[in-house]
Protein backbone atom coordinates (compact mmCIF):
# COMPACT_ATOMS: atom_id res chain seq x y z
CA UNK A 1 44.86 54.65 79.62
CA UNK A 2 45.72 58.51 79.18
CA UNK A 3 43.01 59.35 80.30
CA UNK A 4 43.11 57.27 83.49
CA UNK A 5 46.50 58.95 84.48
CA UNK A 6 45.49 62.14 83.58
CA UNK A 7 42.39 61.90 85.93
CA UNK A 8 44.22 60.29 88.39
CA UNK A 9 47.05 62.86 88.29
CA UNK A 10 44.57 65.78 89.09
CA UNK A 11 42.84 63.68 91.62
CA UNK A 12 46.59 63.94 93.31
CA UNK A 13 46.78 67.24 92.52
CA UNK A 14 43.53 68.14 94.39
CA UNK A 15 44.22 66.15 97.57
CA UNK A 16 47.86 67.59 97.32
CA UNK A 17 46.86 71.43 96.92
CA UNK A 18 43.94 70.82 99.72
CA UNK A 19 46.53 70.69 102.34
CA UNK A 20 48.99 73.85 101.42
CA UNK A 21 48.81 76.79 98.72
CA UNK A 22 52.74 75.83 98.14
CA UNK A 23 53.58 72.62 97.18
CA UNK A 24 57.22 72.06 96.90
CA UNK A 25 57.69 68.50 95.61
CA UNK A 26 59.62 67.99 92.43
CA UNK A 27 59.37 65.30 89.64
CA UNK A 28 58.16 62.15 91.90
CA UNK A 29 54.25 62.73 91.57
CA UNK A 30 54.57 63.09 88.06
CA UNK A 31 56.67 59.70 87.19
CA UNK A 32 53.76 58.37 85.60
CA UNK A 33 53.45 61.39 83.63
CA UNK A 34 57.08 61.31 82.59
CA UNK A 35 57.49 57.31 82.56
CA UNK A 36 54.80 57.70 79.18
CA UNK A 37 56.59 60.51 77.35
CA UNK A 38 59.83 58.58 77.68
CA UNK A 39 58.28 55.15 76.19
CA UNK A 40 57.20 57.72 73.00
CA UNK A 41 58.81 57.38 69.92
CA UNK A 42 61.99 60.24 69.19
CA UNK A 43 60.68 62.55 66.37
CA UNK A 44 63.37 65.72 67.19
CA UNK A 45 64.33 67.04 63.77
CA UNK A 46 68.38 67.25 63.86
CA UNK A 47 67.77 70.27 61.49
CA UNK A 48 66.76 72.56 64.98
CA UNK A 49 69.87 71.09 66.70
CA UNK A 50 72.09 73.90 68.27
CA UNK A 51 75.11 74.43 71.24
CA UNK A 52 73.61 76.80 73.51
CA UNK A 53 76.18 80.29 73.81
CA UNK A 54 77.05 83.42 75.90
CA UNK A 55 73.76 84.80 74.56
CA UNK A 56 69.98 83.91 75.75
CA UNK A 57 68.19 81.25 73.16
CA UNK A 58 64.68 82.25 73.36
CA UNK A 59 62.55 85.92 72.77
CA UNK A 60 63.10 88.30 74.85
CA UNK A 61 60.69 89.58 77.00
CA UNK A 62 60.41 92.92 79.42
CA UNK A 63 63.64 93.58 81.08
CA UNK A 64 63.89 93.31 84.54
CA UNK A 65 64.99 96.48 85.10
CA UNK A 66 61.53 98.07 83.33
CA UNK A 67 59.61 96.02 86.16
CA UNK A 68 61.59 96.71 89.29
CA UNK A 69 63.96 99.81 88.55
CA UNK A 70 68.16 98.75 89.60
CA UNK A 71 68.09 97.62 92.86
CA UNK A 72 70.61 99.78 95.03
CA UNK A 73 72.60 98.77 98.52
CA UNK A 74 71.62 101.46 101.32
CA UNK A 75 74.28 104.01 101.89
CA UNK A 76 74.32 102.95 105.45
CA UNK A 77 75.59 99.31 106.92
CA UNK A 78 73.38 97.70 108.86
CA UNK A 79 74.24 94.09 109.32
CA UNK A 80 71.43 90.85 109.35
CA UNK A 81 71.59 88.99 111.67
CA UNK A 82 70.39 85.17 111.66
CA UNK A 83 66.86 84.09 111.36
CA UNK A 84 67.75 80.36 111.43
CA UNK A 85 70.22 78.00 110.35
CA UNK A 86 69.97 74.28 109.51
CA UNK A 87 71.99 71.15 107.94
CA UNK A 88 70.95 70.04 104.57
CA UNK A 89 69.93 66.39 105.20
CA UNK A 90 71.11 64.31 102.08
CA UNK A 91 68.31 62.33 99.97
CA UNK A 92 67.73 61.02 96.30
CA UNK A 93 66.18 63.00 93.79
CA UNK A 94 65.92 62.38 89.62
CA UNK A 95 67.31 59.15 89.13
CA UNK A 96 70.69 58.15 91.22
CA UNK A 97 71.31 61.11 92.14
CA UNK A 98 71.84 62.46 95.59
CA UNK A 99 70.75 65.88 96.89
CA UNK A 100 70.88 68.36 99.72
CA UNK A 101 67.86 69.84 99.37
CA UNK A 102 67.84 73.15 101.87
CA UNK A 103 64.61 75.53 100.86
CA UNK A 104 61.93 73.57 99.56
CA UNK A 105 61.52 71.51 102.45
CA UNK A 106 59.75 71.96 106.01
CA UNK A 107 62.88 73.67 107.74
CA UNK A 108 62.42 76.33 104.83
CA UNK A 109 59.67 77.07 103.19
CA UNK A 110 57.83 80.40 101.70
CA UNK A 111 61.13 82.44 101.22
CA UNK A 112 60.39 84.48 97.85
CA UNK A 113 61.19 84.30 95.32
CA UNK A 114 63.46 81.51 96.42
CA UNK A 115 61.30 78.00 95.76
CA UNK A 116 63.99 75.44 95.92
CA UNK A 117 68.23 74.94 96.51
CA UNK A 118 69.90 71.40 95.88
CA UNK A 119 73.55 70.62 96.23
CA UNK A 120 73.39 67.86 94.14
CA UNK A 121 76.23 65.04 93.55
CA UNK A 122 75.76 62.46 90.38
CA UNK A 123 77.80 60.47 88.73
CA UNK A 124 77.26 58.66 85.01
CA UNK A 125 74.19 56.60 84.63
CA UNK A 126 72.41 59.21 86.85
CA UNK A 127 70.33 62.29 86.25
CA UNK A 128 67.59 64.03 85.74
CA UNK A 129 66.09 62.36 82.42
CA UNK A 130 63.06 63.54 80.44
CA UNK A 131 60.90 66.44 82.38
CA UNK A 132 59.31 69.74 81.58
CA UNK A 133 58.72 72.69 83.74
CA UNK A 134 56.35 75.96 83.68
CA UNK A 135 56.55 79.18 85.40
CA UNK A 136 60.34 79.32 87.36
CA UNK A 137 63.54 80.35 86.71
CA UNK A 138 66.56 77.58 87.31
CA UNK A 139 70.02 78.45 88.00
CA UNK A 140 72.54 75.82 87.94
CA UNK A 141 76.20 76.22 89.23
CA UNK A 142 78.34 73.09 88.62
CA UNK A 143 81.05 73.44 91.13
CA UNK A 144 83.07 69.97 89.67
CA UNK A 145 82.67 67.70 86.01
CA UNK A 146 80.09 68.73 83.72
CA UNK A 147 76.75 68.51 82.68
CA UNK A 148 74.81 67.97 79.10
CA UNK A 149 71.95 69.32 78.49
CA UNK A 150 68.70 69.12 76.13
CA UNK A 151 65.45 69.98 75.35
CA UNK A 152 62.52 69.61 73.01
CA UNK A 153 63.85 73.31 70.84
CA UNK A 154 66.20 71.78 70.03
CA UNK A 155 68.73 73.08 72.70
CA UNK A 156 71.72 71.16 73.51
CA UNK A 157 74.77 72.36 75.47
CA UNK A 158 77.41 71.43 78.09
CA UNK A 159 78.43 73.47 81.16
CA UNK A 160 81.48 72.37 83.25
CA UNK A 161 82.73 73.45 86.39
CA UNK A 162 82.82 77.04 87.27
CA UNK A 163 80.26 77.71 84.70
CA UNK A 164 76.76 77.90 85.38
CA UNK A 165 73.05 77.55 83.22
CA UNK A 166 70.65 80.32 83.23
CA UNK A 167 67.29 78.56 82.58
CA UNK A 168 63.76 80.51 82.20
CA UNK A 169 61.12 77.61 81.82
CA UNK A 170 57.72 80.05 81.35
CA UNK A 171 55.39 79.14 79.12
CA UNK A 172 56.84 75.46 79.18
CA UNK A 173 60.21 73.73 78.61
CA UNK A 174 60.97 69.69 78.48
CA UNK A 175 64.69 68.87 79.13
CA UNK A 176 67.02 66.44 80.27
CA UNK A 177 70.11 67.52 82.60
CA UNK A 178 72.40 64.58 82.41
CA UNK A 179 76.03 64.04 83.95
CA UNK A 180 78.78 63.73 81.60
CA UNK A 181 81.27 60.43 82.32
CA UNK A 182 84.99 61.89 83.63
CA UNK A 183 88.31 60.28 82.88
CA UNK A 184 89.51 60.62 86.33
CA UNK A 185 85.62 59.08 87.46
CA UNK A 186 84.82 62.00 90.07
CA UNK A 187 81.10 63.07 90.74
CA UNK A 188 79.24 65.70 89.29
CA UNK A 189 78.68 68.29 91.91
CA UNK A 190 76.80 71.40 91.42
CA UNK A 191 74.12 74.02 92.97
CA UNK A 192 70.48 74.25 91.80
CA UNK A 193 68.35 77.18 92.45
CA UNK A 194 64.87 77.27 91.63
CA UNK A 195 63.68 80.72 91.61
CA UNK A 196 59.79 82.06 91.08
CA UNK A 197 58.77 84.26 87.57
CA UNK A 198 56.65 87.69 88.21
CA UNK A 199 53.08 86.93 87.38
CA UNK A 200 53.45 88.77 84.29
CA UNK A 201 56.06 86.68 83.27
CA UNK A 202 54.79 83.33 84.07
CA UNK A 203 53.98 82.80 80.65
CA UNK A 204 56.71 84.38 78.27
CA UNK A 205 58.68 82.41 76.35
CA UNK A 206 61.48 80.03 77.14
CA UNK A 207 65.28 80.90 77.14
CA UNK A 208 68.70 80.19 78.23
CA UNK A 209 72.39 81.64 79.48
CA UNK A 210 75.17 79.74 79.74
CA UNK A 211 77.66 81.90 81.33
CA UNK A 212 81.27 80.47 81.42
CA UNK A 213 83.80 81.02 84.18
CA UNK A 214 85.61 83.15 82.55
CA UNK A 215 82.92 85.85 82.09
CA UNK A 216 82.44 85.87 85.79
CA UNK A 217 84.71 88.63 87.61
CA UNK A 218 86.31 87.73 90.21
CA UNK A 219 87.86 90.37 93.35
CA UNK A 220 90.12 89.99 96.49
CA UNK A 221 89.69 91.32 99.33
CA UNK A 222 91.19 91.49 103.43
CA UNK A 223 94.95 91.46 102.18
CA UNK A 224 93.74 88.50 99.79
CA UNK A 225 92.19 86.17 102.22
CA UNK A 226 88.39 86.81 100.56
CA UNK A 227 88.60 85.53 96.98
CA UNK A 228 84.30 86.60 95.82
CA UNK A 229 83.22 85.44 92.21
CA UNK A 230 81.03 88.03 91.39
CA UNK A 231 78.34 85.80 89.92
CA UNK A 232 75.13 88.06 89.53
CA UNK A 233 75.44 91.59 91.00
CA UNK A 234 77.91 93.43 92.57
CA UNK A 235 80.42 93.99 95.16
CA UNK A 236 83.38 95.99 96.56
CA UNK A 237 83.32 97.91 93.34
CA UNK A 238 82.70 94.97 90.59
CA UNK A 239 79.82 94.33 88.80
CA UNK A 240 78.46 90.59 87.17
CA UNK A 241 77.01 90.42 83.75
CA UNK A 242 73.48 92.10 83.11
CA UNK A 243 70.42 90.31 82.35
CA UNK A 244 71.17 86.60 84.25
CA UNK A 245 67.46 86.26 85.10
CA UNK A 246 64.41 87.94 85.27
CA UNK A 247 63.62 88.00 88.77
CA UNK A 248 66.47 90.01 90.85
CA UNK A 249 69.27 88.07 92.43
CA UNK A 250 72.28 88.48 93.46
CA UNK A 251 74.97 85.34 93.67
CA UNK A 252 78.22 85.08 95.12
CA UNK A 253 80.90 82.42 95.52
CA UNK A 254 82.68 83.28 98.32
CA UNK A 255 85.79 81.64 99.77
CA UNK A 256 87.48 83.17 102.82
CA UNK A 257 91.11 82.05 104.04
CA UNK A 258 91.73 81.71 107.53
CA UNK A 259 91.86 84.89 109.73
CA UNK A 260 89.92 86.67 107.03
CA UNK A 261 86.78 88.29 107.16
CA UNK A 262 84.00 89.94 104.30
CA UNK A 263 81.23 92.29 105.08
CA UNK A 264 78.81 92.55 102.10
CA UNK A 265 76.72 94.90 100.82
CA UNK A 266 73.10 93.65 99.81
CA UNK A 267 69.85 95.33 98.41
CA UNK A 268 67.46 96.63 101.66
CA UNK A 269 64.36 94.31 101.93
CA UNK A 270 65.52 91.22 99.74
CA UNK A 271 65.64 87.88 101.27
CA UNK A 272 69.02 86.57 101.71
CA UNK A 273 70.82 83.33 102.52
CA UNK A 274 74.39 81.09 102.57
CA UNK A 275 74.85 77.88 101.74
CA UNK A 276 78.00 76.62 103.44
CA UNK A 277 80.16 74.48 100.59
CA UNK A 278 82.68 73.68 102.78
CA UNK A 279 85.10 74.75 105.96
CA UNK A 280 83.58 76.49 109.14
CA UNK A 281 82.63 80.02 108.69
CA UNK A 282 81.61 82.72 111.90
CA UNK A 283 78.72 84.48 110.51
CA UNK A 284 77.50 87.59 112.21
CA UNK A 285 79.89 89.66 114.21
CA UNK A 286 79.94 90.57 118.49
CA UNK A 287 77.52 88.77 120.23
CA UNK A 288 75.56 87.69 116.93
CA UNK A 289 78.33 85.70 115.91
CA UNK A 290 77.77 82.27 114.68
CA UNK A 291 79.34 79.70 113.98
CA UNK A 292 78.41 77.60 111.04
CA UNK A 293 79.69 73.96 109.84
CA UNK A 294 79.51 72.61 106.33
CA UNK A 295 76.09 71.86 104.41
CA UNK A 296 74.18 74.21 106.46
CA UNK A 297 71.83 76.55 105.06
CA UNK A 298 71.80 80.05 106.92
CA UNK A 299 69.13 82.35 106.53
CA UNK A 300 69.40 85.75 107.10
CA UNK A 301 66.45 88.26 108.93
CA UNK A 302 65.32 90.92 106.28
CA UNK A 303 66.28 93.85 108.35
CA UNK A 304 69.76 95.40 107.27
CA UNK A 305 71.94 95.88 104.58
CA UNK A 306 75.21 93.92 105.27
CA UNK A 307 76.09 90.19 105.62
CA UNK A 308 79.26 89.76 107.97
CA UNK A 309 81.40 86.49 107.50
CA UNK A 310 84.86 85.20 109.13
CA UNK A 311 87.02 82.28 109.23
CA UNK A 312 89.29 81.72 112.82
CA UNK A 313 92.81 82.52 112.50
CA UNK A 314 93.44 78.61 113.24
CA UNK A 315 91.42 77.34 111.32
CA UNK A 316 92.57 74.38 109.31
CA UNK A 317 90.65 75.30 105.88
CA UNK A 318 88.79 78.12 104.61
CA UNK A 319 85.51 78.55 104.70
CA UNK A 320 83.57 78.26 101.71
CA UNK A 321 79.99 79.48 101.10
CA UNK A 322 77.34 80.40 98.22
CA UNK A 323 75.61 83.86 98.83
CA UNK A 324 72.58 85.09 96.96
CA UNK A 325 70.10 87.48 97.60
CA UNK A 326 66.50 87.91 95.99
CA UNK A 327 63.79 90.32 95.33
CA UNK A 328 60.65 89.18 97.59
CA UNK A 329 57.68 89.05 95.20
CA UNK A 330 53.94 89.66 96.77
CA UNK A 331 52.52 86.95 94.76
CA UNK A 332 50.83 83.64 96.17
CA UNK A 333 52.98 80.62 95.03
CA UNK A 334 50.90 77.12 94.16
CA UNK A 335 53.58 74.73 93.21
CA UNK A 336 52.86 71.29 91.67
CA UNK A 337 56.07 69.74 90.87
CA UNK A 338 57.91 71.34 88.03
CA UNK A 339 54.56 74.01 87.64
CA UNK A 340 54.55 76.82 89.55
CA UNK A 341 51.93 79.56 89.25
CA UNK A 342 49.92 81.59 90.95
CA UNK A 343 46.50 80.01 91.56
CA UNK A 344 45.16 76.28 91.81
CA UNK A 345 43.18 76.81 88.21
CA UNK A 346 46.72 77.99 86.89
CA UNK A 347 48.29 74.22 87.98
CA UNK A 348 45.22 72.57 86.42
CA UNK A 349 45.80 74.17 83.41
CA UNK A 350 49.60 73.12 82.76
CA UNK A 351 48.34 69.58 84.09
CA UNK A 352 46.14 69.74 80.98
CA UNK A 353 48.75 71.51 78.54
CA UNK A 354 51.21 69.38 79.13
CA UNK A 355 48.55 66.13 79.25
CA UNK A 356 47.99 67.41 75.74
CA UNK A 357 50.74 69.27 74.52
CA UNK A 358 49.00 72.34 73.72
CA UNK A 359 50.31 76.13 74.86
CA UNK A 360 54.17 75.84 75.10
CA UNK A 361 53.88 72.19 75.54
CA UNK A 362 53.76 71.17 71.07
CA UNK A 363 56.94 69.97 71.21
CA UNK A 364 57.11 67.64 73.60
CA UNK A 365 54.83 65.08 71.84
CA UNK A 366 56.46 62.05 71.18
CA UNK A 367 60.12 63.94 71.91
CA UNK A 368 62.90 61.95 73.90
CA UNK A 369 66.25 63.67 74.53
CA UNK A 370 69.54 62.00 73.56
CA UNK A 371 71.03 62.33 76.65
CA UNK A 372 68.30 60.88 78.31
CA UNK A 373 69.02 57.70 76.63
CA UNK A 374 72.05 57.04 78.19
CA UNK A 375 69.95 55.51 81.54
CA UNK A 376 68.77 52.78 78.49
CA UNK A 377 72.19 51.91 77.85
């Protein structure tokens, strides 16, 4: 029987890769994969058990700084304009759990390093059980409850809202990101960001960040109508933590009250976006002005330096957005699922590693999380 599903899950593989270099599905082609490993007996030690920190859990590897120098705004403001903007269609992802998936799908697709963005809403009962991943960087933001997670280290750890999960999968990771149940019964809401490893990173070794809400940095600006939590990065003087993730990004929450307005700064040549949380925002300024509902994804042209955003003086709500900015890397992308690596032998091989839990994948024979166990109950 293994080896029937592990044929039959390159077979997939092959017909799947034969029609695009970049495959952007998720965790459905593998459910047979991930149906076994959850019918195998728990053998976690409790002896490994620990609450994830402020610090990264996991080796370190080469800074990012060492591969790409500090990225630096151009003196000069030049603002994007738009390259497109679309509404996040909603759809069900992991188990009971809804998602507005915006890149990763046909309206955008190819936009390094960015490989995927969810707004995701759960509640308890629903999740994203038992999976593993290989060669990506995730970045969860959970905007309302909170979230337990787990994997096969050992790892366990809760973020709530505000805070958000620095997650660098490499070599290979299994986990389980699982809702936790509320008093008041409200959702889980949150952002997901899937973001591509450097070739010479692919394969380093796992690690984490939680950072809390109240490490982020926060700054007002227009009169204190732009609140901006200063997630990864910088602006208008104030700078995030160091060393979020590997690949350069910059993240910003960014609420604007009506008759406000934010220009900001971002690194020449990276590819940019906002994802619209909430109100109606005018992005652009002049004739390039836009404007922009909620759940809409807005991606920016590469040209310039400066991303323009205001809310109408009678406007009945601000407008609320998520702004992040990445390094482009010149790399070819071949994503299976949770594997993503740089060449159809490369996807092939973590088929096989994980298949047989060999080369990051030892721990994940016969593990089952905890939290994952909670769908059982």
């Amino acid at each position: 029987m293994k080896l029937f599903l592990f044929i039959l899950t390159i077979t997939i593989a092959l017909i799947s890769i034969a029609f695009s270099d970049t495959i952007l599905a998720r965790i459905g082609p593998l459910t047979d994969i991930l149906n076994r490993n959850n019918n195998q007996t728990a053998t976690t030690s409790s002896s490994n058990t620990q609450t994830t920190g402020t610090s990264f859990k996991g080796l370190p590897v080469i800074p990012p700084t060492e591969i790409y120098g500090e990225p630096k705004p151009e003196a000069m403001s030049v603002p994007r304009t738009i390259r497109k903007a679309f509404l996040a269609v909603q759809q069900s992802e992991g188990v009971g759990a809804k998602v507005r998936r915006s890149i990763g799908t046909p309206q955008l697709r190819n936009f390094s390093p960015f490989l995927m963005l969810d707004h995701f809403t759960s509640s308890p009962g629903s999740g994203f059980p038992d999976h593993p991943h290989r060669g990506q960087e995730t970045i969860t933001y959970l905007l309302s409850g909170a979230v337990d997670h787990e994997d096969f280290a050992g790892n366990k750890g809760t973020i709530e809202a505000g805070d958000l999960q620095f997650m660098t999968a490499g070599r290979g990771i299994m986990h389980a990101e699982m809702p936790r149940e509320l008093e008041d019964g409200d959702p889980v809401v949150g952002m997901q960001l899937w973001v591509d490893l450097p070739e010479k990173l692919k394969m380093c070794e796992p690690r984490y960040r939680d950072l809390r809400a109240s490490e982020i940095p926060q700054v007002k600006t227009d009169d204190g109508k732009v609140n901006i939590k200063v997630i990864s990065g910088q602006s208008h003087g104030v700078d995030s933590v160091k060393e979020l993730a590997y690949t350069p990004v910059w993240i910003f929450d960014i609420e604007v009250q009506p008759g406000g307005s934010i220009t900001q700064p971002l690194p020449a040549g990276w590819n940019a976006f906002a994802y619209t949380l909430g109100g109606t925002t005018n992005f652009g300024s002049g004739e390039e002005k836009t404007e922009i509902g909620q759940y809409h994804n807005v991606v920016f042209e590469q040209a310039g330096d400066t991303v323009t955003a205001a809310v109408d003086a009678d406007a009945k709500e601000p407008g609320h957005f998520y702004l992040v900015a990445g390094l482009p890397l010149d790399q070819k992308v071949v994503q299976y699922g949770p594997f993503v690596l740089n060449s159809q032998d490369q996807v092939y091989e973590a088929l096989r590693d994980y298949q047989n839990h060999q080369n990051g994948f030892e721990r994940a024979k016969g593990w089952q999380s905890e939290i994952g166990k909670r769908m059982m109950q």
